[in-house]
PDB file of N, CA and C in Angstrom:
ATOM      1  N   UNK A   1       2.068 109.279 197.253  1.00  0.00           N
ATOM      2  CA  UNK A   1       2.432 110.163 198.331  1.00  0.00           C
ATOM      3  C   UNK A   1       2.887 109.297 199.499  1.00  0.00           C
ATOM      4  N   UNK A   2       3.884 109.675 200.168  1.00  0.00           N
ATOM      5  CA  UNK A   2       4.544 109.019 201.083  1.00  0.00           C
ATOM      6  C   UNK A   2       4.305 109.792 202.515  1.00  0.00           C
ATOM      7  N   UNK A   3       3.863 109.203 203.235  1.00  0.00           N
ATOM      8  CA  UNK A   3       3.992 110.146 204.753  1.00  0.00           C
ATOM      9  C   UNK A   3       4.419 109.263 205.415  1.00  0.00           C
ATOM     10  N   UNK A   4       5.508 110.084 206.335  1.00  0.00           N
ATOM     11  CA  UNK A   4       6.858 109.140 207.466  1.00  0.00           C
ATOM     12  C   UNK A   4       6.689 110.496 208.670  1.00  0.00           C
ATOM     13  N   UNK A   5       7.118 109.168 209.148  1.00  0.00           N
ATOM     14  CA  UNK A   5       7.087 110.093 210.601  1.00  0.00           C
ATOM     15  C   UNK A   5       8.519 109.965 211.092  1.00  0.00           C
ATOM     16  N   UNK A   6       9.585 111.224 211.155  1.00  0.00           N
ATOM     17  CA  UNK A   6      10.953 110.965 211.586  1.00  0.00           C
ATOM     18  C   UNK A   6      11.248 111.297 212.585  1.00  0.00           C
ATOM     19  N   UNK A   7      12.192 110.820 213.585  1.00  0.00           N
ATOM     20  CA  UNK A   7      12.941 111.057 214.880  1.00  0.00           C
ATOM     21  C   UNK A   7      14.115 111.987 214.689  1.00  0.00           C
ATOM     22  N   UNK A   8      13.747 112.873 215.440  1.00  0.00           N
ATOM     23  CA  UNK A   8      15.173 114.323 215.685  1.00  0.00           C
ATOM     24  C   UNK A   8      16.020 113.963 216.881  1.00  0.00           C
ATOM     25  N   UNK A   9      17.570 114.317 216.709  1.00  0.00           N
ATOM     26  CA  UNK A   9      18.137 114.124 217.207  1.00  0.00           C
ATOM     27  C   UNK A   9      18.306 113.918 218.842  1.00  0.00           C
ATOM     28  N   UNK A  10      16.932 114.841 218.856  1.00  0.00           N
ATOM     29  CA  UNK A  10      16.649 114.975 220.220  1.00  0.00           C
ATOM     30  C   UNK A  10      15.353 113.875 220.594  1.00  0.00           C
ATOM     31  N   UNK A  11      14.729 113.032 219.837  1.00  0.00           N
ATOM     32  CA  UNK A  11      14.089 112.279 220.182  1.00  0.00           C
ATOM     33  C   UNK A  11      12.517 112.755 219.665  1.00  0.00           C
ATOM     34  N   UNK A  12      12.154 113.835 219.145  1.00  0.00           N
ATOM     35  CA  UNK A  12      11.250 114.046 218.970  1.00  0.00           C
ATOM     36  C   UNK A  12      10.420 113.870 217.681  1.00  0.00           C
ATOM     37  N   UNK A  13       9.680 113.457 217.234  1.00  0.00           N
ATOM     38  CA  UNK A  13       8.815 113.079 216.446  1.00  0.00           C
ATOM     39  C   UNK A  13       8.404 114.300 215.716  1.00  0.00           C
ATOM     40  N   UNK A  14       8.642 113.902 214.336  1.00  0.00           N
ATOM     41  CA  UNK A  14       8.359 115.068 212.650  1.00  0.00           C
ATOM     42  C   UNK A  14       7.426 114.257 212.170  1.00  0.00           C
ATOM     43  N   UNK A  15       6.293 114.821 211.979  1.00  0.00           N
ATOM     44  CA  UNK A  15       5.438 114.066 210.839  1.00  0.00           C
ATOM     45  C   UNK A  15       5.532 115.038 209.609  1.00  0.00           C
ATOM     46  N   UNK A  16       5.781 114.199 208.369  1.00  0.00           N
ATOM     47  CA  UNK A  16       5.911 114.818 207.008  1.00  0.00           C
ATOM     48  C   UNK A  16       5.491 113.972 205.849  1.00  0.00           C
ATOM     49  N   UNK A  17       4.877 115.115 204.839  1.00  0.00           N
ATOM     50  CA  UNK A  17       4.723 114.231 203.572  1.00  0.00           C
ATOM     51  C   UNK A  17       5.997 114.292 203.140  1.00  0.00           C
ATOM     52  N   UNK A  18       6.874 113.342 202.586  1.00  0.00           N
ATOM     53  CA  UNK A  18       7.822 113.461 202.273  1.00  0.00           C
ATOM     54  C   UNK A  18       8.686 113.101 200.651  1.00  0.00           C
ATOM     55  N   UNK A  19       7.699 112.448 200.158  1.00  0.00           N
ATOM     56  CA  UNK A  19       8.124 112.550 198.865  1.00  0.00           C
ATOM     57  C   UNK A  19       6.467 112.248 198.214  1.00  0.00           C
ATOM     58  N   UNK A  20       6.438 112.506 196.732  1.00  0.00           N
ATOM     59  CA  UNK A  20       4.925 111.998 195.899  1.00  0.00           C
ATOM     60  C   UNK A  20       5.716 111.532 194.572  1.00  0.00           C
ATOM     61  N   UNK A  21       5.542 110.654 194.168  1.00  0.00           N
ATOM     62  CA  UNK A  21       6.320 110.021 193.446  1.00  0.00           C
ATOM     63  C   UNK A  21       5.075 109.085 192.179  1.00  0.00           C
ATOM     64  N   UNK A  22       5.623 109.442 191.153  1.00  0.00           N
ATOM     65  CA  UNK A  22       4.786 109.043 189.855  1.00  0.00           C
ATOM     66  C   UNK A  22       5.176 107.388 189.704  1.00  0.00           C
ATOM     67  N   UNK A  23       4.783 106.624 189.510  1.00  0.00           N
ATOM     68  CA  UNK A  23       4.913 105.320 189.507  1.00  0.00           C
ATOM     69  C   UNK A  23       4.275 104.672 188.020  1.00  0.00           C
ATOM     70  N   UNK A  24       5.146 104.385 187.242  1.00  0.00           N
ATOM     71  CA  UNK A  24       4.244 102.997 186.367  1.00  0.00           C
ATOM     72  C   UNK A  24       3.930 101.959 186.699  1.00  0.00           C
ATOM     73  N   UNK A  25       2.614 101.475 185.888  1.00  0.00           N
ATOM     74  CA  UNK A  25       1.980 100.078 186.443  1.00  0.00           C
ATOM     75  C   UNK A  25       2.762  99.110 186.040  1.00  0.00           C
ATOM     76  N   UNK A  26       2.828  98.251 186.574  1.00  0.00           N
ATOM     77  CA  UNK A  26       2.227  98.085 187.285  1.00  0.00           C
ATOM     78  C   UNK A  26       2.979  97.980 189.253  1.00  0.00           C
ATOM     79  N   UNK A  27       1.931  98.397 189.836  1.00  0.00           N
ATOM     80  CA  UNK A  27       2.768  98.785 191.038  1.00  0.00           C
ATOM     81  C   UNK A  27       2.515  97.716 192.280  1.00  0.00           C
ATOM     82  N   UNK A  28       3.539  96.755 191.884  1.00  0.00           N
ATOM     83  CA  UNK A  28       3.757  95.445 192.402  1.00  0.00           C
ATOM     84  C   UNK A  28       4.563  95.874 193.627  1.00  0.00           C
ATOM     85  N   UNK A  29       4.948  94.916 194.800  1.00  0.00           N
ATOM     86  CA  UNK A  29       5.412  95.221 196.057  1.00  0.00           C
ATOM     87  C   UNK A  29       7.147  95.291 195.845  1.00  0.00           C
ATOM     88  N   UNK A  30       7.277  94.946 194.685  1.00  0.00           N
ATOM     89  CA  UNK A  30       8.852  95.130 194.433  1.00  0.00           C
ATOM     90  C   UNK A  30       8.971  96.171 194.091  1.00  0.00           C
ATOM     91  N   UNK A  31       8.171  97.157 193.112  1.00  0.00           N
ATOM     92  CA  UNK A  31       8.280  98.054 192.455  1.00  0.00           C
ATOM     93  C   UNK A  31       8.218  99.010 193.207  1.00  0.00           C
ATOM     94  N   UNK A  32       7.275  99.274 194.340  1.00  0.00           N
ATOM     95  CA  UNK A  32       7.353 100.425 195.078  1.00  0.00           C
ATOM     96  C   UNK A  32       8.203  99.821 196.514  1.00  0.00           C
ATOM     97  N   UNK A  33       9.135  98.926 196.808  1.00  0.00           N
ATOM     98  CA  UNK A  33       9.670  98.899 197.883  1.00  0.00           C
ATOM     99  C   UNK A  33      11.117  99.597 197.134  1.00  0.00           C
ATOM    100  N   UNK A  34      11.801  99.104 195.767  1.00  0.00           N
ATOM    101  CA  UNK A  34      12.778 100.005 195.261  1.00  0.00           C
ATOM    102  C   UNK A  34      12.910 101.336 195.361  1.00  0.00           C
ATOM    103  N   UNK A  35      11.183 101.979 195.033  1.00  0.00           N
ATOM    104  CA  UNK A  35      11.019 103.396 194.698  1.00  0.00           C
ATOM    105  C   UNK A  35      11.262 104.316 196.515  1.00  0.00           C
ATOM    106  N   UNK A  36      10.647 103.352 197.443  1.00  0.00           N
ATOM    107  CA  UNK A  36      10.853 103.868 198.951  1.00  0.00           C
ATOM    108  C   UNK A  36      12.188 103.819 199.507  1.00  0.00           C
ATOM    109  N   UNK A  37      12.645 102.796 198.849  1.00  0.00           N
ATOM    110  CA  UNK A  37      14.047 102.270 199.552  1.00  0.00           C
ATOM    111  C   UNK A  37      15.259 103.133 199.117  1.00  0.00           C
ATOM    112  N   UNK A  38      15.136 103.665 197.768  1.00  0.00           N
ATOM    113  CA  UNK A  38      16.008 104.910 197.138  1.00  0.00           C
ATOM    114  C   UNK A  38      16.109 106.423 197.512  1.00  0.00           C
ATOM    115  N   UNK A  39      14.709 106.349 198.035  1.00  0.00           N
ATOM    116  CA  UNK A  39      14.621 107.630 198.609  1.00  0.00           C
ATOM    117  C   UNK A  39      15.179 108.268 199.776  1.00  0.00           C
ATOM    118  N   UNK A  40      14.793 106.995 200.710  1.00  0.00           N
ATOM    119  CA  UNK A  40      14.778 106.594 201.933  1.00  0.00           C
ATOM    120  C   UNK A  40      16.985 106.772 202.208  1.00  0.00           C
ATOM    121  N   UNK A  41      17.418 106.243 201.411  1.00  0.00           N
ATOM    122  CA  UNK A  41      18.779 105.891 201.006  1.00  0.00           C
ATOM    123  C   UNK A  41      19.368 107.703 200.862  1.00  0.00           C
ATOM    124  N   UNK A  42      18.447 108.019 199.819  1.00  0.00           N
ATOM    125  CA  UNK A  42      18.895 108.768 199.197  1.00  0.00           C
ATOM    126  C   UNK A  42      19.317 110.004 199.914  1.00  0.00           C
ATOM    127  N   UNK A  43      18.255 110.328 200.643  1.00  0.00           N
ATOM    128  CA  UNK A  43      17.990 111.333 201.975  1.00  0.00           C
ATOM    129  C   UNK A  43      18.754 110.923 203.693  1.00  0.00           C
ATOM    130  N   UNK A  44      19.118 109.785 203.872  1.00  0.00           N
ATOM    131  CA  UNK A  44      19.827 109.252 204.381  1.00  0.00           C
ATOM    132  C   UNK A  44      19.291 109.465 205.877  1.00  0.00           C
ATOM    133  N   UNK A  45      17.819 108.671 205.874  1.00  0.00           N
ATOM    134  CA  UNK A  45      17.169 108.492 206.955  1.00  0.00           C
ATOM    135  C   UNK A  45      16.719 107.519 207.538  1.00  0.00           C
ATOM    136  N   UNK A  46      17.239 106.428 207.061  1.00  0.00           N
ATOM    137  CA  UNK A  46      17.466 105.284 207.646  1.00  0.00           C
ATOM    138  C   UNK A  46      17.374 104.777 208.841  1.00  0.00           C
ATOM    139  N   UNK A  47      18.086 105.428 210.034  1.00  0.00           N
ATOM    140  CA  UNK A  47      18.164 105.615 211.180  1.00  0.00           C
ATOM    141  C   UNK A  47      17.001 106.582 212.246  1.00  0.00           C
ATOM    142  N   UNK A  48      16.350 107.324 211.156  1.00  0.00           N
ATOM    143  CA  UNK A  48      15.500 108.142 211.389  1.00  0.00           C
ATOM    144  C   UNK A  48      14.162 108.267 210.924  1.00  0.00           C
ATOM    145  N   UNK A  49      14.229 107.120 210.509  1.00  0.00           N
ATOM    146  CA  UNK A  49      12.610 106.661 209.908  1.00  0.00           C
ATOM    147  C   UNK A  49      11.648 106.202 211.103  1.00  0.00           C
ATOM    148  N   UNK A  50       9.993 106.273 211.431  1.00  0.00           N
ATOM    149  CA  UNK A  50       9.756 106.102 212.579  1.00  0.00           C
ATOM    150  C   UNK A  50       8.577 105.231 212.059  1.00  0.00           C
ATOM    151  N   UNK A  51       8.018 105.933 211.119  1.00  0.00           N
ATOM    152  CA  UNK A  51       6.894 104.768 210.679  1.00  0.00           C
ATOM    153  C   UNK A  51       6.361 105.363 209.102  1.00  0.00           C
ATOM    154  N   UNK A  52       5.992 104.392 208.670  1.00  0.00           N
ATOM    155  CA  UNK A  52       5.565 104.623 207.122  1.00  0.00           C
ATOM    156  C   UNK A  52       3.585 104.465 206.990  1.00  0.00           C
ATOM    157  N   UNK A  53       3.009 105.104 206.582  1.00  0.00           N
ATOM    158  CA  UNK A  53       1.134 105.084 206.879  1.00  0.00           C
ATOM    159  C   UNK A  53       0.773 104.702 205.761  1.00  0.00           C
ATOM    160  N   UNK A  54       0.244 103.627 205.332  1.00  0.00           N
ATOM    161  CA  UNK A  54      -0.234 103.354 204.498  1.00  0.00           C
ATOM    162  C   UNK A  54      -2.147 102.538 204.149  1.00  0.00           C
ATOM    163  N   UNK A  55      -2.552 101.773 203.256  1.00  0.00           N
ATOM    164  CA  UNK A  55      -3.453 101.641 203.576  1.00  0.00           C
ATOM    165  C   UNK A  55      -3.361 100.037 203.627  1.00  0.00           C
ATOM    166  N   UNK A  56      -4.235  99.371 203.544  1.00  0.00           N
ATOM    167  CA  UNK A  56      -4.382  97.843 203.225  1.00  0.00           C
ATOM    168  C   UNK A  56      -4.311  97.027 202.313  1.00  0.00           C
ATOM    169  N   UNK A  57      -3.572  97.909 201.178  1.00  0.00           N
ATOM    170  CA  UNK A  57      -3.617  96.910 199.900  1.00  0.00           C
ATOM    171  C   UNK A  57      -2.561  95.920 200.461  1.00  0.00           C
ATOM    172  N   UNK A  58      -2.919  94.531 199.330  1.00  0.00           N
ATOM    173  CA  UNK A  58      -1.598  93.913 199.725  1.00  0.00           C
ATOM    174  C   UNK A  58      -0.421  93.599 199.036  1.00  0.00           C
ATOM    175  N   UNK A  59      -0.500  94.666 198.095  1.00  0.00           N
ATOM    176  CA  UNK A  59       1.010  94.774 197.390  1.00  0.00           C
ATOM    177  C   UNK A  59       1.751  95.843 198.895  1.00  0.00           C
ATOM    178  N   UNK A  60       1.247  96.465 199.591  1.00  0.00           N
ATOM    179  CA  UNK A  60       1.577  97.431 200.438  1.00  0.00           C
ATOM    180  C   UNK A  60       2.223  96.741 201.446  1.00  0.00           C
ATOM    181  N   UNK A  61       1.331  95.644 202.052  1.00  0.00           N
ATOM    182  CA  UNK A  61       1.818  94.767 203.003  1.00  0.00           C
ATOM    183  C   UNK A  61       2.554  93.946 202.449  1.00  0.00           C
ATOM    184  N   UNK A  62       3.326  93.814 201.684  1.00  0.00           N
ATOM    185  CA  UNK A  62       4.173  92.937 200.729  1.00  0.00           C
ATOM    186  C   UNK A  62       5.851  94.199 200.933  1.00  0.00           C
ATOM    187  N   UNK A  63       5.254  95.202 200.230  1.00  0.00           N
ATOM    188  CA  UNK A  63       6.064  96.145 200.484  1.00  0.00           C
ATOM    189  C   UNK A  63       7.190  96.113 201.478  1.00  0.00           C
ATOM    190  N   UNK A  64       6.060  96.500 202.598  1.00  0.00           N
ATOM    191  CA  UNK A  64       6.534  96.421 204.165  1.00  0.00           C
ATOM    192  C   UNK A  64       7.272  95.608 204.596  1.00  0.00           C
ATOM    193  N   UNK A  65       6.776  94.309 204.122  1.00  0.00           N
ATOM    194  CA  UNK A  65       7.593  93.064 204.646  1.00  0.00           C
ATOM    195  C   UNK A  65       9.058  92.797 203.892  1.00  0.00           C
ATOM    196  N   UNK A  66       9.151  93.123 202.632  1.00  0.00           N
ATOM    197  CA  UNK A  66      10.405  93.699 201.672  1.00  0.00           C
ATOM    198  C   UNK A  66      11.867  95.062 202.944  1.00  0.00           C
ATOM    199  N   UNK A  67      11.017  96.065 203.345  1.00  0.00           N
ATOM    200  CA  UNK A  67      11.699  97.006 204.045  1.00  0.00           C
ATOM    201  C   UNK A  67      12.226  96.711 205.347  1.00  0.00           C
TER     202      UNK A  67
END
């Protein structure tokens, strides 16, 4: 499950779950920075992404540093 927080045109802040996405193992920081980065692409919010919540693993913080 993905929760982002996006910016509206007008400046204002959306918090949303925004995608839940099935993943095979193993779920290495490459594997889920592709799976975020397609989506992310896909939906074309790029510009409108505000923050991504996650927890402390450190394939996560691996992730992050990938995006």
């Amino acid at each position: 499950m993905h929760h982002m927080s996006l910016l509206d045109d007008d400046g204002k802040i959306h918090k949303r779950i925004v995608k839940f996405a099935f993943m095979k193992a193993p779920h290495t920081s490459i594997a889920m920075f592709s799976e975020v980065l397609k989506f992310i692409q896909e939906w074309n919010i790029e510009d409108k992404l505000f923050a991504i919540i996650l927890d402390n693993a450190s394939n996560n913080n691996a992730m992050v540093k990938l995006l």
